[in-house]
PDB file of N, CA and C in Angstrom:
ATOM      1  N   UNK A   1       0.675  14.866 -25.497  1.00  0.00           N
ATOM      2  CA  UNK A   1       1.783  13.942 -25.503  1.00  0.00           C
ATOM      3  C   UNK A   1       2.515  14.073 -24.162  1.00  0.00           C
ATOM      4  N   UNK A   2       2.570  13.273 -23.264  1.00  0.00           N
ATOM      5  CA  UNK A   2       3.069  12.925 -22.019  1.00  0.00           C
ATOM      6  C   UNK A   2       5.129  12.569 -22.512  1.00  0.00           C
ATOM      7  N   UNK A   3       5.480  13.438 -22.071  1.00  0.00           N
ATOM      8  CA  UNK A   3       7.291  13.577 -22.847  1.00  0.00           C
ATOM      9  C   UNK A   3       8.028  13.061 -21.408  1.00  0.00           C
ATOM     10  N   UNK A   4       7.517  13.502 -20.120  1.00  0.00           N
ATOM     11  CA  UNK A   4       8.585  13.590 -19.168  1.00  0.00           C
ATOM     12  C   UNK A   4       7.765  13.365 -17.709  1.00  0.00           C
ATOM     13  N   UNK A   5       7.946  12.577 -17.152  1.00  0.00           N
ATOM     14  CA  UNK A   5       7.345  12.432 -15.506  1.00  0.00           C
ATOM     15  C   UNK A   5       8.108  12.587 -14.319  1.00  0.00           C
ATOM     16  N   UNK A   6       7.550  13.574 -13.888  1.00  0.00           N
ATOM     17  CA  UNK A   6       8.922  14.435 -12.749  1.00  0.00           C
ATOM     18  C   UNK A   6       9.330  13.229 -11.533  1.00  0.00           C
ATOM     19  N   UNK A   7      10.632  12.923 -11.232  1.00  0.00           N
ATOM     20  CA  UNK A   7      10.974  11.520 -10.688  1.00  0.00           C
ATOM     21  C   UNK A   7      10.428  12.431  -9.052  1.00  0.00           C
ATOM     22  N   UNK A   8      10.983  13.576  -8.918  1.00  0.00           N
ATOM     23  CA  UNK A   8      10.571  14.190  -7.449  1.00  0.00           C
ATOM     24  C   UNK A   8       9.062  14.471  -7.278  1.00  0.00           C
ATOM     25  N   UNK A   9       8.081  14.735  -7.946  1.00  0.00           N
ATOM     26  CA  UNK A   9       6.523  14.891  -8.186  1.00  0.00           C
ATOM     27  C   UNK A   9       6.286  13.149  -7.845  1.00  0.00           C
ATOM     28  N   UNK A  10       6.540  12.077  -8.643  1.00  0.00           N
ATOM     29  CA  UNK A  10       6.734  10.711  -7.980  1.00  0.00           C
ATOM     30  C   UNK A  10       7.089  10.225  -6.496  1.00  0.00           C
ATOM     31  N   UNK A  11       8.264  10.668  -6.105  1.00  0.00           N
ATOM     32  CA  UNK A  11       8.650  10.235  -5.300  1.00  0.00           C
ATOM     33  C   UNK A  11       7.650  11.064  -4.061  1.00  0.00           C
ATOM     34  N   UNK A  12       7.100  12.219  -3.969  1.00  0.00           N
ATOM     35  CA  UNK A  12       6.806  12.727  -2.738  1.00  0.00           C
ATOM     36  C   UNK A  12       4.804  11.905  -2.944  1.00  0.00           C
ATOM     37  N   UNK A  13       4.072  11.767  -4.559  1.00  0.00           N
ATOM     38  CA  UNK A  13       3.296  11.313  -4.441  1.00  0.00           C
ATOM     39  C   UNK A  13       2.635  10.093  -3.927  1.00  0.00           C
ATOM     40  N   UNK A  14       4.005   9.069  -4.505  1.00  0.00           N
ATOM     41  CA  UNK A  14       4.328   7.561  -4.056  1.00  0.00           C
ATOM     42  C   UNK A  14       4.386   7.547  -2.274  1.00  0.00           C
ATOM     43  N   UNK A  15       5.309   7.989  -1.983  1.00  0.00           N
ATOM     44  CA  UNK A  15       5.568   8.166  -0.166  1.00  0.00           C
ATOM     45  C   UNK A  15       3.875   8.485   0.749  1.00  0.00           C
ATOM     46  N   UNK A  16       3.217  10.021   0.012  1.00  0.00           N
ATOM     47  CA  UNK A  16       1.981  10.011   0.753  1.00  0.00           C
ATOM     48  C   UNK A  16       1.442   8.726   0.518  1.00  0.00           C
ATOM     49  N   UNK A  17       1.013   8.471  -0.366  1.00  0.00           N
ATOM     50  CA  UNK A  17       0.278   7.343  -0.842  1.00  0.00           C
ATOM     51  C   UNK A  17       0.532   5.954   0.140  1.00  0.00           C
ATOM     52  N   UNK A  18       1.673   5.422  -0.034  1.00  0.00           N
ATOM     53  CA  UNK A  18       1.957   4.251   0.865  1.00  0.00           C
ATOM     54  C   UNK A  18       2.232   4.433   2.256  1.00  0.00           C
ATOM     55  N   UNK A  19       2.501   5.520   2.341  1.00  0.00           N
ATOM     56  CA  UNK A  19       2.277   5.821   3.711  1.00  0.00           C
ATOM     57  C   UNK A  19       0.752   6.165   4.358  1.00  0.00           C
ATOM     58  N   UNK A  20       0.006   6.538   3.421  1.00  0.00           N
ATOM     59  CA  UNK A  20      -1.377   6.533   3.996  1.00  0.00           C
ATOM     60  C   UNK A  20      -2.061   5.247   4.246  1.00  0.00           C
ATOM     61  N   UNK A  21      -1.612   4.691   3.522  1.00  0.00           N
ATOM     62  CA  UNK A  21      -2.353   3.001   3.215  1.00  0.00           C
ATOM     63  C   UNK A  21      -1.758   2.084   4.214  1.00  0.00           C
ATOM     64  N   UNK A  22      -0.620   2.784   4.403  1.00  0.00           N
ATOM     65  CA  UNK A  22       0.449   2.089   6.086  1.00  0.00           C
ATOM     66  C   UNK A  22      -0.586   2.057   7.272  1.00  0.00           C
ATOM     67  N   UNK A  23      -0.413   3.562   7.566  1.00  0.00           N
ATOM     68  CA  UNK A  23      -1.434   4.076   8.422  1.00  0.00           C
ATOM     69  C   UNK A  23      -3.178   3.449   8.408  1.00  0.00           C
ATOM     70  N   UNK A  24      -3.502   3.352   7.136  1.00  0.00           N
ATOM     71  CA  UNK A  24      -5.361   3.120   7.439  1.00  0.00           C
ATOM     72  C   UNK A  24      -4.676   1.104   7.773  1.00  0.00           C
ATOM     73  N   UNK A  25      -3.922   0.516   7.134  1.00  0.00           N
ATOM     74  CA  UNK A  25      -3.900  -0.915   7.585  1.00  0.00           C
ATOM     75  C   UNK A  25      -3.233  -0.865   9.286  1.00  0.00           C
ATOM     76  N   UNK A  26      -2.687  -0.613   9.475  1.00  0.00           N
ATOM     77  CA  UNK A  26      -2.117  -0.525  11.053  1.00  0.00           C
ATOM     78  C   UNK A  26      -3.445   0.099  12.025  1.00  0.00           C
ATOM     79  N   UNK A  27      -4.080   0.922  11.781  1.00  0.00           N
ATOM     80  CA  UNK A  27      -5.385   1.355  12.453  1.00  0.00           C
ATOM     81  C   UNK A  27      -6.272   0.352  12.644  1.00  0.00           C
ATOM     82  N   UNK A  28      -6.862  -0.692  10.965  1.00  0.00           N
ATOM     83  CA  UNK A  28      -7.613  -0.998  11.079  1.00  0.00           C
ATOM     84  C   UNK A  28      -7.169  -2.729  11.892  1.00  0.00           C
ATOM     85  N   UNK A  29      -6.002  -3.285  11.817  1.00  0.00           N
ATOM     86  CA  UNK A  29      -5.522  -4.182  12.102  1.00  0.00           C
ATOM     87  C   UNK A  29      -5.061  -4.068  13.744  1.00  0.00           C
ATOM     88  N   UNK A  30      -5.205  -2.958  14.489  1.00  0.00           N
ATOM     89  CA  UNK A  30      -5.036  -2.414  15.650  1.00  0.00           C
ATOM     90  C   UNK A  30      -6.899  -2.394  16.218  1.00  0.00           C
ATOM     91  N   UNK A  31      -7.586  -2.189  15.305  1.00  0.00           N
ATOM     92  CA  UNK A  31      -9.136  -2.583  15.322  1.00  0.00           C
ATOM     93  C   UNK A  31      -9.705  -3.461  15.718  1.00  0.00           C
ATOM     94  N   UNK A  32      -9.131  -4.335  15.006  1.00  0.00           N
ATOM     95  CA  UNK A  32      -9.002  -6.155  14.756  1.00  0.00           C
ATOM     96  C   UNK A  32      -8.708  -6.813  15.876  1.00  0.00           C
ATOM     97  N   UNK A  33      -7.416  -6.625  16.205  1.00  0.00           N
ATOM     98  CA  UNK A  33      -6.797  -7.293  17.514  1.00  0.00           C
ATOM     99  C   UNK A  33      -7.063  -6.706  18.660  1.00  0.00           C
ATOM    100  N   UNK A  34      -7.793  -5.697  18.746  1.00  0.00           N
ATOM    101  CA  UNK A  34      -9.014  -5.303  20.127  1.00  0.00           C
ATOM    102  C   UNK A  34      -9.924  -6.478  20.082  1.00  0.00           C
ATOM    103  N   UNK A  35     -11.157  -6.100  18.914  1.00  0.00           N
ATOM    104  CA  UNK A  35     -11.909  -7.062  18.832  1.00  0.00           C
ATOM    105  C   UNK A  35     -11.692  -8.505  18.936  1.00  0.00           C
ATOM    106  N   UNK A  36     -10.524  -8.773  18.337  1.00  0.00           N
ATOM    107  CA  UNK A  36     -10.430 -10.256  19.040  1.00  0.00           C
ATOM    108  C   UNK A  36     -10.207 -10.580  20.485  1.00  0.00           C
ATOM    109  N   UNK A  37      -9.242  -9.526  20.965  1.00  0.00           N
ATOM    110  CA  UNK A  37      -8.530 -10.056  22.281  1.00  0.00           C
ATOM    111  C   UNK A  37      -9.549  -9.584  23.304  1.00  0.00           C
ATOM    112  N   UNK A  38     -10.829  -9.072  23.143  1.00  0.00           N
ATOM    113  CA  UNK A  38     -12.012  -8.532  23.835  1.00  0.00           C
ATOM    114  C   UNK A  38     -13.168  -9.615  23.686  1.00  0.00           C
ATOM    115  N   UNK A  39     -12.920 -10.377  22.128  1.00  0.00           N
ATOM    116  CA  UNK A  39     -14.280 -11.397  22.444  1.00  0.00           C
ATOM    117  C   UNK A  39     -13.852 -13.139  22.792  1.00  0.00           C
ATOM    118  N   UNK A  40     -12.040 -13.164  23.127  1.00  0.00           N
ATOM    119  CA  UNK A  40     -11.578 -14.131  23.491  1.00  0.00           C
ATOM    120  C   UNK A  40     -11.137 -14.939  22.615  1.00  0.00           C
ATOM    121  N   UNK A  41     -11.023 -14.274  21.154  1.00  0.00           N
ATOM    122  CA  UNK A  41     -10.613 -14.961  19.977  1.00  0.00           C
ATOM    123  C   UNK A  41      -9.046 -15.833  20.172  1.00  0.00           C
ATOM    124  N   UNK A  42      -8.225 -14.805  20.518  1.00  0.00           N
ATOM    125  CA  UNK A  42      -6.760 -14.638  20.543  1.00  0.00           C
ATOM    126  C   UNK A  42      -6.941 -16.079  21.719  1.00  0.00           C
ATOM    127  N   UNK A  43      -7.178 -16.354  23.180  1.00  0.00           N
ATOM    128  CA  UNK A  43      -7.037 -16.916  23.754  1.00  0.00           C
ATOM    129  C   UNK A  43      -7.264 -18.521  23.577  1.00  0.00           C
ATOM    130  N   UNK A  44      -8.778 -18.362  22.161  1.00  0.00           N
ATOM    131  CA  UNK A  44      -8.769 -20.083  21.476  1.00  0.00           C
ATOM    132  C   UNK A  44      -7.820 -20.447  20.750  1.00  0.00           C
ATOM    133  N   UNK A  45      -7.345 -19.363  20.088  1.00  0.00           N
ATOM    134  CA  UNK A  45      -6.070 -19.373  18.694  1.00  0.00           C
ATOM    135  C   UNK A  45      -5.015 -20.127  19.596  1.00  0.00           C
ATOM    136  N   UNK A  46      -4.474 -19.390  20.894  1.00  0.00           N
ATOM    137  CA  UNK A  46      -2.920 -20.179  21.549  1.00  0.00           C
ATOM    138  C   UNK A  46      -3.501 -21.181  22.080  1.00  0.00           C
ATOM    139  N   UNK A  47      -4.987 -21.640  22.617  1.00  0.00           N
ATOM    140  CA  UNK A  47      -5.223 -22.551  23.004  1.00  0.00           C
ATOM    141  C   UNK A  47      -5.176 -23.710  21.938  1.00  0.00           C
ATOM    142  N   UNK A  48      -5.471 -23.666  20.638  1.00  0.00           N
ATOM    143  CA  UNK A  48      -5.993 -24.515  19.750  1.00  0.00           C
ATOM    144  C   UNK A  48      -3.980 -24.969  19.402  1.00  0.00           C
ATOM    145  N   UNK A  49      -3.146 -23.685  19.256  1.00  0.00           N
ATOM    146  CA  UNK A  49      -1.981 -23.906  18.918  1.00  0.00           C
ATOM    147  C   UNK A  49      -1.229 -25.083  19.814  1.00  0.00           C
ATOM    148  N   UNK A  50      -1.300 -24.210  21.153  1.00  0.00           N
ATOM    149  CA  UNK A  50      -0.572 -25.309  22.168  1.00  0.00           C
ATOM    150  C   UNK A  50      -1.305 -26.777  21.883  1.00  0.00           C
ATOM    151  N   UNK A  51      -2.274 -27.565  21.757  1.00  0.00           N
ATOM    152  CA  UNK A  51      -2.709 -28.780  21.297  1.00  0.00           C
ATOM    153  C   UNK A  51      -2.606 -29.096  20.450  1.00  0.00           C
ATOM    154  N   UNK A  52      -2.458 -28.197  18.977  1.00  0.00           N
ATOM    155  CA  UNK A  52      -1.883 -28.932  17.822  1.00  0.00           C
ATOM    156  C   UNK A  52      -0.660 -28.904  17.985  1.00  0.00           C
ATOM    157  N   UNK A  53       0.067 -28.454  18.560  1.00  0.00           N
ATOM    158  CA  UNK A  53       1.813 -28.940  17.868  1.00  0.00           C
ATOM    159  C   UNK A  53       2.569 -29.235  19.484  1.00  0.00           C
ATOM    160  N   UNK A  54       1.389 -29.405  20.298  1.00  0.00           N
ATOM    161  CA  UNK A  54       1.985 -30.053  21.671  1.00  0.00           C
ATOM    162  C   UNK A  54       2.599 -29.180  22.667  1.00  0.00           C
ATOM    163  N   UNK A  55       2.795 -28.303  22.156  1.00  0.00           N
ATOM    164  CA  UNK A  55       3.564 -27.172  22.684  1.00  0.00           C
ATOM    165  C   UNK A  55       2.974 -26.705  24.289  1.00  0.00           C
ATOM    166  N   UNK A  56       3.982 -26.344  25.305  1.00  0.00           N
ATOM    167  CA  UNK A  56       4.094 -26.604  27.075  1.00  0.00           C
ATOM    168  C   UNK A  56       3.411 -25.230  26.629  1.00  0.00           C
ATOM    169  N   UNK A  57       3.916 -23.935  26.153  1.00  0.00           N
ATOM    170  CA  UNK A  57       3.180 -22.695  26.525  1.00  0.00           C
ATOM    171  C   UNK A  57       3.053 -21.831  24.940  1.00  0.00           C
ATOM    172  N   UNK A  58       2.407 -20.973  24.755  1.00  0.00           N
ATOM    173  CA  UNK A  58       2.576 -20.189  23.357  1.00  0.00           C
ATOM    174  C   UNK A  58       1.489 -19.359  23.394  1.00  0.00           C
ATOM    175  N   UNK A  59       2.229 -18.233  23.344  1.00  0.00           N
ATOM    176  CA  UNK A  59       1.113 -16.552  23.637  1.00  0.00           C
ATOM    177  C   UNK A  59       1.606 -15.515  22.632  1.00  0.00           C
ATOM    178  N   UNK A  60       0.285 -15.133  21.819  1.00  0.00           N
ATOM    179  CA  UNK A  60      -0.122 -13.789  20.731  1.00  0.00           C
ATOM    180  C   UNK A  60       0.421 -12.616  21.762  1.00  0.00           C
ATOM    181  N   UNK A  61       1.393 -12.385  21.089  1.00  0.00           N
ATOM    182  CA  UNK A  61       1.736 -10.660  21.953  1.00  0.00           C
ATOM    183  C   UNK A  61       2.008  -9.938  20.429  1.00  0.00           C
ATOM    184  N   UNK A  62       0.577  -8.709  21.420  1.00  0.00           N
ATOM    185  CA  UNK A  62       0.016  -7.881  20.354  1.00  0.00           C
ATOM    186  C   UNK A  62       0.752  -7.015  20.497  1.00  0.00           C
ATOM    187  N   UNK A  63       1.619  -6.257  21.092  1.00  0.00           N
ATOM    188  CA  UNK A  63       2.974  -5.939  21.127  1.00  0.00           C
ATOM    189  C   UNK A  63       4.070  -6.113  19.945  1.00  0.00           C
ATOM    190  N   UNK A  64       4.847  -7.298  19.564  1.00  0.00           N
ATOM    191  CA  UNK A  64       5.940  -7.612  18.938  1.00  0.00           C
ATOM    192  C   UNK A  64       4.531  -7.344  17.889  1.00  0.00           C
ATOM    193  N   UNK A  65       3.456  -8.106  17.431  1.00  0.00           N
ATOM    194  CA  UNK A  65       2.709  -7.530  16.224  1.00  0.00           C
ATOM    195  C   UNK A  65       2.290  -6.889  15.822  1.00  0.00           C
ATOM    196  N   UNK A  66       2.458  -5.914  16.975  1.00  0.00           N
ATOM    197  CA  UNK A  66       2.384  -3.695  16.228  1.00  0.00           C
ATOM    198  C   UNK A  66       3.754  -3.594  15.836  1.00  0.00           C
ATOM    199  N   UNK A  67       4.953  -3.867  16.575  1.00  0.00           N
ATOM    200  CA  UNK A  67       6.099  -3.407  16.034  1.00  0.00           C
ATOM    201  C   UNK A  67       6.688  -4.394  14.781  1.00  0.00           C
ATOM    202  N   UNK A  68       6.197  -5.551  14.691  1.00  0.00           N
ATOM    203  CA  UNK A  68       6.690  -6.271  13.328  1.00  0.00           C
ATOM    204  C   UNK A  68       5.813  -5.341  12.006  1.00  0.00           C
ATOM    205  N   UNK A  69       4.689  -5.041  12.323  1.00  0.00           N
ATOM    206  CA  UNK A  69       3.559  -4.578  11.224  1.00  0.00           C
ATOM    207  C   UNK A  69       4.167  -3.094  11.142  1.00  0.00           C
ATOM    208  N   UNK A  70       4.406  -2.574  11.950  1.00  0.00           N
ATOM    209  CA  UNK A  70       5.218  -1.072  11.850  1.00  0.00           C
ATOM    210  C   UNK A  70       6.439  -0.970  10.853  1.00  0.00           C
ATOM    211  N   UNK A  71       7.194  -2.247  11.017  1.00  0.00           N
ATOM    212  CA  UNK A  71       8.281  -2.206  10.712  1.00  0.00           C
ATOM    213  C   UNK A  71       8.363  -2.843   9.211  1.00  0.00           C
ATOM    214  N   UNK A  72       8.041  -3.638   8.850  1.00  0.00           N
ATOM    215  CA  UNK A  72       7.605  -4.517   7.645  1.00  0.00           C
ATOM    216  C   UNK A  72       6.620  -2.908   6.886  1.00  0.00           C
ATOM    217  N   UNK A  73       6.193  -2.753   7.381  1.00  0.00           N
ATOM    218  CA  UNK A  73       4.913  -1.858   6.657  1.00  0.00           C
ATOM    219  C   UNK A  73       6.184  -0.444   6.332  1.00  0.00           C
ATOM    220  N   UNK A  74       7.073  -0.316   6.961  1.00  0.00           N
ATOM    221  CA  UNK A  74       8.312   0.935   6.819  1.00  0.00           C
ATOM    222  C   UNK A  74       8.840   0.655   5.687  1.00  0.00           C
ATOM    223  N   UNK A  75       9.235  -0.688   5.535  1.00  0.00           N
ATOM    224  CA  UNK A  75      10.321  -1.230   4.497  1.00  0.00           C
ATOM    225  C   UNK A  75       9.205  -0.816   3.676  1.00  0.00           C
ATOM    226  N   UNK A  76       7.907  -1.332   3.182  1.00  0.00           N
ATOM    227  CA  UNK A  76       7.234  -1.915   2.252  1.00  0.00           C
ATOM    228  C   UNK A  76       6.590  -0.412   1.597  1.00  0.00           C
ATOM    229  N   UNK A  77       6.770   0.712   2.252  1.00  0.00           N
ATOM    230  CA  UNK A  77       6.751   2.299   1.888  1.00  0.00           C
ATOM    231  C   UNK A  77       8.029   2.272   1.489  1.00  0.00           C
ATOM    232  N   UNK A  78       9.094   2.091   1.592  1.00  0.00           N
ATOM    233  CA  UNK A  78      10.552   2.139   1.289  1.00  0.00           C
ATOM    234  C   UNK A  78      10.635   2.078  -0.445  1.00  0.00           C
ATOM    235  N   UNK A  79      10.060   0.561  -0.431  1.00  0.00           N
ATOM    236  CA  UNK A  79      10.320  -0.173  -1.390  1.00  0.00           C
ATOM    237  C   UNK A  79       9.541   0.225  -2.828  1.00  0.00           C
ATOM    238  N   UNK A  80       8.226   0.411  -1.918  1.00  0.00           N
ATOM    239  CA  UNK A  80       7.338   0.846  -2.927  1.00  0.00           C
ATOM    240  C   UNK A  80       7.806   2.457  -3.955  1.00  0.00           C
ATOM    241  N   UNK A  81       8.009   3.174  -2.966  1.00  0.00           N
ATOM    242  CA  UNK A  81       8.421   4.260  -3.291  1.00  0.00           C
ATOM    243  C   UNK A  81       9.944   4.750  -4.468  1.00  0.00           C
ATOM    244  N   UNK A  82      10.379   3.947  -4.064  1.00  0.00           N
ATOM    245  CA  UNK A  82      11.639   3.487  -4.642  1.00  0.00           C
ATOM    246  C   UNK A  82      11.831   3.060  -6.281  1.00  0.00           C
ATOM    247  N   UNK A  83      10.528   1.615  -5.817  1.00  0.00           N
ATOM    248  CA  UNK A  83      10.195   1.120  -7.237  1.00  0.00           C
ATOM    249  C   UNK A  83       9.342   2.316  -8.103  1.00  0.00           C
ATOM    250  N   UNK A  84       8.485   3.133  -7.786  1.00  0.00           N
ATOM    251  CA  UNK A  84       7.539   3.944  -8.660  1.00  0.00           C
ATOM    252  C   UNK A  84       8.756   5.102  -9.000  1.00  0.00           C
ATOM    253  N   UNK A  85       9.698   5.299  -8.611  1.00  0.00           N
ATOM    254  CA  UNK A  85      10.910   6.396  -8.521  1.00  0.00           C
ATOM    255  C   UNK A  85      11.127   6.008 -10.020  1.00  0.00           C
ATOM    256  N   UNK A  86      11.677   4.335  -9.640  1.00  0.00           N
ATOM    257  CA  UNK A  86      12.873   3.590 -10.832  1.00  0.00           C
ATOM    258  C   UNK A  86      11.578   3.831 -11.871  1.00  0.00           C
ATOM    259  N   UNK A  87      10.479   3.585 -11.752  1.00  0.00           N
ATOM    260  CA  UNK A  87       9.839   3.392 -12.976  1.00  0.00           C
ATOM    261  C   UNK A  87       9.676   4.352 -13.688  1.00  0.00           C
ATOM    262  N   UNK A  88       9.356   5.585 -13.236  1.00  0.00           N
ATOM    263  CA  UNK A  88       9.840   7.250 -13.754  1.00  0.00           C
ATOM    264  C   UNK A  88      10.320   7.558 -14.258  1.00  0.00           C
ATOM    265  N   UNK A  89      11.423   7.120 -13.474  1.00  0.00           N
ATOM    266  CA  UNK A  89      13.401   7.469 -14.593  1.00  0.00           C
ATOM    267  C   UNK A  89      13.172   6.217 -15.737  1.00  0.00           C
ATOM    268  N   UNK A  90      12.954   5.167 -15.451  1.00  0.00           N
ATOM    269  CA  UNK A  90      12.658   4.407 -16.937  1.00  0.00           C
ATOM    270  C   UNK A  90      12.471   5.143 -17.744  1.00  0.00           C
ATOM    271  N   UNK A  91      11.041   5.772 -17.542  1.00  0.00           N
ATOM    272  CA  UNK A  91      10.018   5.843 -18.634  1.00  0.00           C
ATOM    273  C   UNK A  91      10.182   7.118 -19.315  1.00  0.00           C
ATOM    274  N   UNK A  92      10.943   8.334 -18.099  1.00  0.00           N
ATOM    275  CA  UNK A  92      11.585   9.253 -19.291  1.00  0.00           C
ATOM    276  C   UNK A  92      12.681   9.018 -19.981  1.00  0.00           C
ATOM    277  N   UNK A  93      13.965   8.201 -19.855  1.00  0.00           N
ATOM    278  CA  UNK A  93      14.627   7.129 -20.622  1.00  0.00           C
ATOM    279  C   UNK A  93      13.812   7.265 -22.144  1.00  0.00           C
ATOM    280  N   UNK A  94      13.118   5.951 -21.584  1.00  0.00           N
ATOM    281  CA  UNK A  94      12.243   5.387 -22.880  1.00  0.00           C
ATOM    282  C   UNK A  94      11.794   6.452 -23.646  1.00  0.00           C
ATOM    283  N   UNK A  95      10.898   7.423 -22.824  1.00  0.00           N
ATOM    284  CA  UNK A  95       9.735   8.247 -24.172  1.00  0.00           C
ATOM    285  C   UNK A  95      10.948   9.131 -24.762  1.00  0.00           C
ATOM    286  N   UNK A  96      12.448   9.051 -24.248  1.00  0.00           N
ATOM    287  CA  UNK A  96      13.595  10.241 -25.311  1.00  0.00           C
ATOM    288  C   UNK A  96      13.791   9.343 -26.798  1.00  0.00           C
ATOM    289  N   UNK A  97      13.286   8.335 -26.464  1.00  0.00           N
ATOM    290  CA  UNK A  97      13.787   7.117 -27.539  1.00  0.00           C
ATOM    291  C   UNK A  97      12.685   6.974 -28.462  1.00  0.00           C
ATOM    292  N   UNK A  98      11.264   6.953 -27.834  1.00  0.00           N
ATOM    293  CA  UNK A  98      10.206   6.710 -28.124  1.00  0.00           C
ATOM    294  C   UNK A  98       9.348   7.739 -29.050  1.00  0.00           C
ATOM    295  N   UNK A  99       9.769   8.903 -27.990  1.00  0.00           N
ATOM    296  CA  UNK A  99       8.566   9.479 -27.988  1.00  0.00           C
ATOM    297  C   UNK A  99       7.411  10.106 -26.978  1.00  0.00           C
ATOM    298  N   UNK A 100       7.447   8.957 -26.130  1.00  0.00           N
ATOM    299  CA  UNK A 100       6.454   9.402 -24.859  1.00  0.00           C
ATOM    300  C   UNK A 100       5.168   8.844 -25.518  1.00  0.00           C
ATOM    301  N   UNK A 101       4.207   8.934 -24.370  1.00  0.00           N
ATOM    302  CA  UNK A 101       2.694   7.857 -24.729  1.00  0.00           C
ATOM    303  C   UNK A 101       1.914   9.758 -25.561  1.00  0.00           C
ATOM    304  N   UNK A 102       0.931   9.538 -26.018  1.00  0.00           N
ATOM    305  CA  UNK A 102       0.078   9.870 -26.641  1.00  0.00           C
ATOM    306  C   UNK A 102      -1.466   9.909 -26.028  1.00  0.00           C
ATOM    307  N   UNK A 103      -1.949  11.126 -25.120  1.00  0.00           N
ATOM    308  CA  UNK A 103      -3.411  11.030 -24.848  1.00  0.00           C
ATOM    309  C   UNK A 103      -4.248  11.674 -25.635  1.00  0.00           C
ATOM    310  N   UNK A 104      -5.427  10.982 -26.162  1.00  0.00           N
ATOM    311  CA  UNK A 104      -6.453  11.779 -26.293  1.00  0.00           C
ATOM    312  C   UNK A 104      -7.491  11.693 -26.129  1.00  0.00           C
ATOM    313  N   UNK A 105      -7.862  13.023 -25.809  1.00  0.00           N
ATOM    314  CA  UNK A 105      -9.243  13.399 -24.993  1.00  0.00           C
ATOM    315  C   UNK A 105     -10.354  13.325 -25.855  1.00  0.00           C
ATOM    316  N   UNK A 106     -11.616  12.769 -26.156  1.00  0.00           N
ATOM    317  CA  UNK A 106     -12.442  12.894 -27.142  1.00  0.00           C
ATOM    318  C   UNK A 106     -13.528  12.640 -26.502  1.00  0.00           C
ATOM    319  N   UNK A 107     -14.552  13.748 -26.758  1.00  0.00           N
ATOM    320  CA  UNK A 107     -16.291  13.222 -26.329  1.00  0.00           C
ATOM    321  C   UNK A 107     -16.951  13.185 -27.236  1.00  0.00           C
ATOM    322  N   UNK A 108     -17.902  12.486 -26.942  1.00  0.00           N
ATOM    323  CA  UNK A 108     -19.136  11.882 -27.810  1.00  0.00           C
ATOM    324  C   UNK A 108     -19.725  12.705 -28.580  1.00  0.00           C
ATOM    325  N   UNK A 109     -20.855  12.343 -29.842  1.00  0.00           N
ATOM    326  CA  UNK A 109     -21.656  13.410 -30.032  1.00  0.00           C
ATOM    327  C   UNK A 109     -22.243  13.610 -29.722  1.00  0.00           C
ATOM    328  N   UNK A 110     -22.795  12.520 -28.865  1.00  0.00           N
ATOM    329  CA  UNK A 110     -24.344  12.234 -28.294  1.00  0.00           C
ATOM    330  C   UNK A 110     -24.834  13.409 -26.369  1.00  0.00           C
ATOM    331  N   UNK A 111     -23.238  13.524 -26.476  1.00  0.00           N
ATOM    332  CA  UNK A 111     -22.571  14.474 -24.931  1.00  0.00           C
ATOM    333  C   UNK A 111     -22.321  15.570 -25.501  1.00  0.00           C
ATOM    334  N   UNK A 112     -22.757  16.411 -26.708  1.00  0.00           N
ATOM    335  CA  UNK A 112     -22.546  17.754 -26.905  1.00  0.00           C
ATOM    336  C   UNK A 112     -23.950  17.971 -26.538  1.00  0.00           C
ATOM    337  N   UNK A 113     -23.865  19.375 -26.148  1.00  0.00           N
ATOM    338  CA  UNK A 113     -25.120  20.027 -26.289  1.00  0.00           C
ATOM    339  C   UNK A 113     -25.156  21.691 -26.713  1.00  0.00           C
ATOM    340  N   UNK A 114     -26.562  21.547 -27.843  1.00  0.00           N
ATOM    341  CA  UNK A 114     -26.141  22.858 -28.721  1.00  0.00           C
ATOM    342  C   UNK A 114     -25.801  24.243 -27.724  1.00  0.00           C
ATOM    343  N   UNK A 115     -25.032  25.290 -28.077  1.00  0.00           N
ATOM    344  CA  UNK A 115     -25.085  26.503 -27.395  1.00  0.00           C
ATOM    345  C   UNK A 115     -26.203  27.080 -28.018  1.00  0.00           C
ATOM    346  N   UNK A 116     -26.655  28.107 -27.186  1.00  0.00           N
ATOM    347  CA  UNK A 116     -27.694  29.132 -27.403  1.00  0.00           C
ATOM    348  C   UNK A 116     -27.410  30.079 -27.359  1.00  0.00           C
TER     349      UNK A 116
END
């Protein structure tokens, strides 16, 4: 019977977690915008832009889009972390009222095997 979920065991698990997933998307999206701006992707994109909307000049700076993705990706560990916190403290709330959830573990018969 699951009674109580530690809000600090949460909060430091939640933080690695979205913070790792920060890190592997910023790497691999730092990946990305090599490969494009190396096989001339980025340069059709402002080209194709400036002709659709008429526009005199308009340039991808991969710059402001490490530090917007840095920064957005900060909040979004913030937030996340925060929310899995609140949901914690809910849920030991709830299971004082409840009870708490109920696991059980059960294997097959077909997955025993005799001792000798």
């Amino acid at each position: 019977m699951v009674h109580r979920v530690d809000p600090w065991t949460v909060l430091r698990f939640s933080a690695l977690f979205y913070g790792s997933m920060l890190l592997v998307g910023l790497v691999a999206g730092l990946l990305l915008w090599i490969a494009a701006a190396t096989t001339g992707v980025t340069d059709n994109v402002e080209q194709f832009i400036k002709e659709l909307f008429a526009f005199d000049s308009f340039q991808l700076s991969g710059g402001v889009a490490l530090r917007t993705a840095v920064v957005g990706g900060a909040v979004l560990v913030l937030v996340g972390t925060g929310a899995n916190v609140m949901m914690a403290v809910f849920y030991n709330l709830t299971s004082d009222v409840v009870g708490g959830i109920e696991v059980t573990l059960d294997e097959d018969e077909a997955d025993r095997r005799p001792v000798r």
